[in-house]
N, C-alpha and C. Protein backbone atom coordinates (compact mmCIF):
# COMPACT_ATOMS: atom_id res chain seq x y z
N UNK A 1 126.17 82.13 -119.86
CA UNK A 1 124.86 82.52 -119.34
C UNK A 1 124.15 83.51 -120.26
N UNK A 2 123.37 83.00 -119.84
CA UNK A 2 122.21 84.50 -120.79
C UNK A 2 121.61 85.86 -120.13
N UNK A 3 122.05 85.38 -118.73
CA UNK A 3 121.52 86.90 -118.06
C UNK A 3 122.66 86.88 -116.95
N UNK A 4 122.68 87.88 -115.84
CA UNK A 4 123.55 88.44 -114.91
C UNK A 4 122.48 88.90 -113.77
N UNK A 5 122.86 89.07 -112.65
CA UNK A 5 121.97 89.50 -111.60
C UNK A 5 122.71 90.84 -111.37
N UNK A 6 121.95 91.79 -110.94
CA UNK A 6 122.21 92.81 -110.86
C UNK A 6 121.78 93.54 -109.69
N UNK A 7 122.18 94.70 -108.81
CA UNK A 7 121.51 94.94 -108.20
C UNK A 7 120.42 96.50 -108.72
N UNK A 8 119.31 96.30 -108.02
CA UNK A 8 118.56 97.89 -108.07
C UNK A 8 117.38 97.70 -106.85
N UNK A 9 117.87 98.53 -106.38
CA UNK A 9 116.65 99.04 -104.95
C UNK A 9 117.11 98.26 -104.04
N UNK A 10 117.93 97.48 -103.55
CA UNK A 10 118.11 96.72 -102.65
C UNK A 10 118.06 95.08 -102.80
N UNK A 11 118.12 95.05 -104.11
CA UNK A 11 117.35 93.65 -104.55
C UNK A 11 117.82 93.07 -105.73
N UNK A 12 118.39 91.97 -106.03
CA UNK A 12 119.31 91.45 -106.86
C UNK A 12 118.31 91.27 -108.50
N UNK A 13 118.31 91.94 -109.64
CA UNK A 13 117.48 91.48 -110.84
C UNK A 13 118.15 91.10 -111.90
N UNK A 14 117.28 90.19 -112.35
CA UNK A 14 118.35 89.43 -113.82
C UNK A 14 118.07 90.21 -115.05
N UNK A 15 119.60 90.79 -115.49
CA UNK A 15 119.36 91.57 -116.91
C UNK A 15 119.74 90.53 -117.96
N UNK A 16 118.95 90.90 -118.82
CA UNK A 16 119.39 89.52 -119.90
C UNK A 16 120.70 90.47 -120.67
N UNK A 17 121.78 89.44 -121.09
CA UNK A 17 122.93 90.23 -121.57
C UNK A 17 122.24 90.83 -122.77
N UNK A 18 121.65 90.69 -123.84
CA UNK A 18 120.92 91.20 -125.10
C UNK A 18 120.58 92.41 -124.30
N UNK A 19 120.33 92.75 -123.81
CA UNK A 19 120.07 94.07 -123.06
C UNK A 19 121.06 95.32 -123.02
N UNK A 20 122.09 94.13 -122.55
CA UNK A 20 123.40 95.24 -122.00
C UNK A 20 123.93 96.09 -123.27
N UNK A 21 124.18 97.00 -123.48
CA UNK A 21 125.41 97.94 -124.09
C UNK A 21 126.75 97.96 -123.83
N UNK A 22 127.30 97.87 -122.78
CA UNK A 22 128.68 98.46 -122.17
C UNK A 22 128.45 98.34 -120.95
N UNK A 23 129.60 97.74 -120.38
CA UNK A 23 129.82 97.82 -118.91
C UNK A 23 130.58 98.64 -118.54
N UNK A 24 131.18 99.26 -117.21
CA UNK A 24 131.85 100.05 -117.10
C UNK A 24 132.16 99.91 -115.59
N UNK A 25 133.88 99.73 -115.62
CA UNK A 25 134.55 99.20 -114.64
C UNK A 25 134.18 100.24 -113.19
N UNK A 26 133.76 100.44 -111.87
CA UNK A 26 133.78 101.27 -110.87
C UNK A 26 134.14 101.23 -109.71
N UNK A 27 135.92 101.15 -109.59
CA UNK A 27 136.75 100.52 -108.94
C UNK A 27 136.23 98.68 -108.68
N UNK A 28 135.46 98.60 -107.38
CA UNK A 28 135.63 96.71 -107.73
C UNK A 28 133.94 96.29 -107.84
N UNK A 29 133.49 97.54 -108.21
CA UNK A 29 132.20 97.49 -108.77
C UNK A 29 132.00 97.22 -110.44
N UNK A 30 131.21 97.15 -110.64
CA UNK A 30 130.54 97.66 -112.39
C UNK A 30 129.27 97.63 -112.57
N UNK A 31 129.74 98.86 -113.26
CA UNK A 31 128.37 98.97 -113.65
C UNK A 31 127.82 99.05 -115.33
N UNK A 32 126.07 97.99 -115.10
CA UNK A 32 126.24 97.63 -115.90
C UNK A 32 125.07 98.40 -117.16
N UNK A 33 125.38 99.29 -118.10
CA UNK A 33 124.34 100.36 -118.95
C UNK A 33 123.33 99.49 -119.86
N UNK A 34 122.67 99.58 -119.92
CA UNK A 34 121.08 99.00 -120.75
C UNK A 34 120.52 100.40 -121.47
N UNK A 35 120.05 100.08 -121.94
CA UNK A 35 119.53 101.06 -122.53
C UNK A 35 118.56 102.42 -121.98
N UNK A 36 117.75 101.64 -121.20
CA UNK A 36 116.78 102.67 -119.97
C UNK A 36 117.48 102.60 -119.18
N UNK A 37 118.33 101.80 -118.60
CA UNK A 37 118.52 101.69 -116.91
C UNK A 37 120.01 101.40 -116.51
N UNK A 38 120.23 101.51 -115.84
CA UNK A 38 121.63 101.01 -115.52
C UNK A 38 121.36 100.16 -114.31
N UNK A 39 122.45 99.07 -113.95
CA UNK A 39 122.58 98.44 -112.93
C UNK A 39 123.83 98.50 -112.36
N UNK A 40 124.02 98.02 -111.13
CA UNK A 40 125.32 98.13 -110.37
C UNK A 40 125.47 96.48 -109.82
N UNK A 41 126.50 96.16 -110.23
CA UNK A 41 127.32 94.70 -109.90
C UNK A 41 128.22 94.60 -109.12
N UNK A 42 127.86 93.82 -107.96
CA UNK A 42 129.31 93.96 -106.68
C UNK A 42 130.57 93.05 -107.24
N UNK A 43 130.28 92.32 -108.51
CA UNK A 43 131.68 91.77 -109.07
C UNK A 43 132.38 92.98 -109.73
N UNK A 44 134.03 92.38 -110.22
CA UNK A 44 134.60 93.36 -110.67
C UNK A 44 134.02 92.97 -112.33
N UNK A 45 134.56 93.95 -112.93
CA UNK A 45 134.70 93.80 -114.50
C UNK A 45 135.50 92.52 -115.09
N UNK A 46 136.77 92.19 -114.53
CA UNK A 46 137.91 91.38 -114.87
C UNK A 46 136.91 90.25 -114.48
N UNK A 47 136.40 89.49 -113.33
CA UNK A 47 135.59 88.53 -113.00
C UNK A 47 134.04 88.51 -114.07
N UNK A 48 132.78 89.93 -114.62
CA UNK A 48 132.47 89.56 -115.49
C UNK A 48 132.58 88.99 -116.64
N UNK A 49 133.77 90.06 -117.05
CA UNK A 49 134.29 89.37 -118.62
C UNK A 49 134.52 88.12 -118.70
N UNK A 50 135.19 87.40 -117.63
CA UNK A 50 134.98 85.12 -118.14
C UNK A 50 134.18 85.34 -118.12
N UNK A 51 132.86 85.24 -118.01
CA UNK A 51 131.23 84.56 -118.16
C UNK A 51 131.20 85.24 -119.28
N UNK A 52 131.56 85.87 -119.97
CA UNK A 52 130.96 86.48 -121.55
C UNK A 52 130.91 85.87 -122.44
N UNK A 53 130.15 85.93 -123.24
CA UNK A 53 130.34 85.28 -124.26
C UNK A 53 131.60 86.33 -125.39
N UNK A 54 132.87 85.63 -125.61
CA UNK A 54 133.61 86.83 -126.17
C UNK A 54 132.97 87.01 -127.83
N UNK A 55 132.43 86.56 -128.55
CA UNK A 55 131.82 86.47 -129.88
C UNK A 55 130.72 88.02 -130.09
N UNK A 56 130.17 88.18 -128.76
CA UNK A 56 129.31 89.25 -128.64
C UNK A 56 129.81 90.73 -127.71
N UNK A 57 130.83 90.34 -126.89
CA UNK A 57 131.04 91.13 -125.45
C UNK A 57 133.23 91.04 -125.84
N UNK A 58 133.55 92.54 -126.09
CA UNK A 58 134.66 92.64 -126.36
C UNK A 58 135.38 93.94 -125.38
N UNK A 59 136.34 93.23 -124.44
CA UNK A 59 137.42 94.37 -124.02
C UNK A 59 137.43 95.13 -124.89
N UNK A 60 137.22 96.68 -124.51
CA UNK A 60 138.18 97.57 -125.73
C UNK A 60 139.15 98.81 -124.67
N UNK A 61 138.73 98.49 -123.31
CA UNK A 61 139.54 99.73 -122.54
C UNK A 61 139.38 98.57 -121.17
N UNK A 62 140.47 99.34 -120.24
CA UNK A 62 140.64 98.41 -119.50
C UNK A 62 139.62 98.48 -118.40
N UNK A 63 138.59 99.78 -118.71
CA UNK A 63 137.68 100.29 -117.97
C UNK A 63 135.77 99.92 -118.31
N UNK A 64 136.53 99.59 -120.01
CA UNK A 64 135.19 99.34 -120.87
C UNK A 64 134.80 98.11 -121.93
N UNK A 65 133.55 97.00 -121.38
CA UNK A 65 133.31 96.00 -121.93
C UNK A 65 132.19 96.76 -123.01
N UNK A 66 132.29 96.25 -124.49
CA UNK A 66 131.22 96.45 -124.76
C UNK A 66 130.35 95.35 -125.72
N UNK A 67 129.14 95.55 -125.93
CA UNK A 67 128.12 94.41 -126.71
C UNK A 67 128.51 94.62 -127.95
N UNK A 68 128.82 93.80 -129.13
CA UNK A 68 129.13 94.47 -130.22
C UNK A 68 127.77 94.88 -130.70
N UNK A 69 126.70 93.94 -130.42
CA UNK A 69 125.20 94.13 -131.07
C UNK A 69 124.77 95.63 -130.95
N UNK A 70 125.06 96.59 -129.48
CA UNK A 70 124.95 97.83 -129.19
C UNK A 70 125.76 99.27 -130.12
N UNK A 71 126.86 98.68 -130.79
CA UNK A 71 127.71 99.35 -131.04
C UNK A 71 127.00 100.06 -132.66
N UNK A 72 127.35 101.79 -132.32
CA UNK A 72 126.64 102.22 -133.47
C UNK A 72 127.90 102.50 -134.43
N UNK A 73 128.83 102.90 -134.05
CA UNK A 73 130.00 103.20 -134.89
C UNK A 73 131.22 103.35 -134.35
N UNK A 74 132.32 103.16 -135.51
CA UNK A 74 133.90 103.20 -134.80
C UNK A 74 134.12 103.95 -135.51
N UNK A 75 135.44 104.54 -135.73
CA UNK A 75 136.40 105.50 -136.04
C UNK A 75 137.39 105.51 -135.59
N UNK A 76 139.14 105.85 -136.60
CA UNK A 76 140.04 105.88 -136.08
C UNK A 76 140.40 107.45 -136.24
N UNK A 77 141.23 107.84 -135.36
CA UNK A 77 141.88 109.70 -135.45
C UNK A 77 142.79 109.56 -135.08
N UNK A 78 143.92 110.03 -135.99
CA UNK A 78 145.70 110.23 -135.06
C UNK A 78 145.88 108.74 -134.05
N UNK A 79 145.52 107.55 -135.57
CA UNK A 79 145.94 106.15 -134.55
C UNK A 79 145.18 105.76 -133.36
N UNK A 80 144.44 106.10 -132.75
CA UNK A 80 142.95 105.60 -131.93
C UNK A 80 142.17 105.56 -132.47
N UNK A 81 141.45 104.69 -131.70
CA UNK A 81 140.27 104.30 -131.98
C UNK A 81 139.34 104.63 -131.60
N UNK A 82 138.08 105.16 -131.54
CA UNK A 82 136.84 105.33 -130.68
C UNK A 82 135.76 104.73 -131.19
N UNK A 83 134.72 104.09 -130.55
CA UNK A 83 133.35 103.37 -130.60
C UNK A 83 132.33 104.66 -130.12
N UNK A 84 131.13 104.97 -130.92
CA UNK A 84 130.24 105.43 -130.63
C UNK A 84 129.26 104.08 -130.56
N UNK A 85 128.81 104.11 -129.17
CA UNK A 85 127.31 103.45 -128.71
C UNK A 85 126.10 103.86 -129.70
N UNK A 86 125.36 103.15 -129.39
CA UNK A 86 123.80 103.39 -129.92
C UNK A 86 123.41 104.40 -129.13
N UNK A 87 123.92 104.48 -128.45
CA UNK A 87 123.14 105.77 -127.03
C UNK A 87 123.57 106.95 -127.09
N UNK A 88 124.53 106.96 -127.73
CA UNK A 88 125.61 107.99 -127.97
C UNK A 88 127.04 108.33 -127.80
N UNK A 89 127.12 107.23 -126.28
CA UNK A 89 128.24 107.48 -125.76
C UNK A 89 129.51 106.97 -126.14
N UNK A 90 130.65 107.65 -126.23
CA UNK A 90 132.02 108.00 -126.98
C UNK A 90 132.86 107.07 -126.11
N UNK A 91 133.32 105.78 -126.84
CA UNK A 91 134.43 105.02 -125.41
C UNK A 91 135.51 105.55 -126.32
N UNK A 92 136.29 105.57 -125.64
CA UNK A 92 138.16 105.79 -126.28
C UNK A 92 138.67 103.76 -126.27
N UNK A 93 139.09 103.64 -127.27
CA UNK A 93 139.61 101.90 -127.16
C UNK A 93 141.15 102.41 -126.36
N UNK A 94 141.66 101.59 -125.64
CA UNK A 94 142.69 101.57 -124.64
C UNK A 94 143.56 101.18 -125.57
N UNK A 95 144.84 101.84 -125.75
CA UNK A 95 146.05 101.45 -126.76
C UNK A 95 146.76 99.96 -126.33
N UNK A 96 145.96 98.67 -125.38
CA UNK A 96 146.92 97.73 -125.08
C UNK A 96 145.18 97.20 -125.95
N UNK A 97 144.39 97.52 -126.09
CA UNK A 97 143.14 96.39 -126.67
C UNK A 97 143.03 96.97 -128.21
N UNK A 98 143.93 97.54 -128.89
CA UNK A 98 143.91 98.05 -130.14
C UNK A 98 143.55 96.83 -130.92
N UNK A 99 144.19 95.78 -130.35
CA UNK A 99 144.67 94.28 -131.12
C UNK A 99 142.51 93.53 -131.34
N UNK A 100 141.65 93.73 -130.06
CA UNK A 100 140.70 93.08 -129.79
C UNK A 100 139.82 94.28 -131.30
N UNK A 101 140.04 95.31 -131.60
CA UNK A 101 139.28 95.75 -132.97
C UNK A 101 139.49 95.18 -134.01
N UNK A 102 140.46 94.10 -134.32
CA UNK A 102 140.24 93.46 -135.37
C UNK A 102 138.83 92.29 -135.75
N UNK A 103 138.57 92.01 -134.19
CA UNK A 103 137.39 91.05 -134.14
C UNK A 103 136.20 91.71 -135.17
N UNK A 104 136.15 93.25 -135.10
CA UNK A 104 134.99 94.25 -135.37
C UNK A 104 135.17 93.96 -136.49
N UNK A 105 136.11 94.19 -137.63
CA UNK A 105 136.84 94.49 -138.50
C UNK A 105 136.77 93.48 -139.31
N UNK A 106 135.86 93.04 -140.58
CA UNK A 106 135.80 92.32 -141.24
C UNK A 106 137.17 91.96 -142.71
């Protein structure tokens, strides 16, 4: 798919995935970050991720999907990994998805 329904205000809206940055697991919620806005999804994370396209949208924590298109920078320290967003925000990669940074990794 090319977009996701989302909820805001009471009312289901379609974010186009090119939009998204990072999802972020909230117990059997997620929620999903855009750049202005965030949305909230009554699916879990584990149920978004099949509909992804994996080429663009990569596990890196078991908490955090992200767009690679969004991604401003990685870095490794003392054997982790971390992704800085375009937005700013700092994910830690989960030591069982170490394996999914090679996709990044030319």
């Amino acid at each position: 798919p090319k977009s996701i329904l989302a909820e805001e205000g009471g009312r289901l809206k379609r974010v186009s995935l090119g939009d998204v940055c990072y999802l972020k697991a909230a117990g059997d919620y997620t929620v999903i970050h855009c750049a202005m806005k965030q949305y909230l999804s009554s699916s879990g994370i584990g149920a978004i991720e099949k509909r992804l396209d994996p080429s663009l949208f990569i596990r890196v924590h078991r908490s955090f999907i992200i767009n690679i298109e969004h991604l401003g920078a990685c870095y490794r320290d003392i054997g982790r990994w971390y992704l800085t967003m375009e937005d700013g925000r700092q994910i830690n990669v989960g030591k069982h998805y170490q394996e999914n940074m090679k996709q990044l990794i030319l």
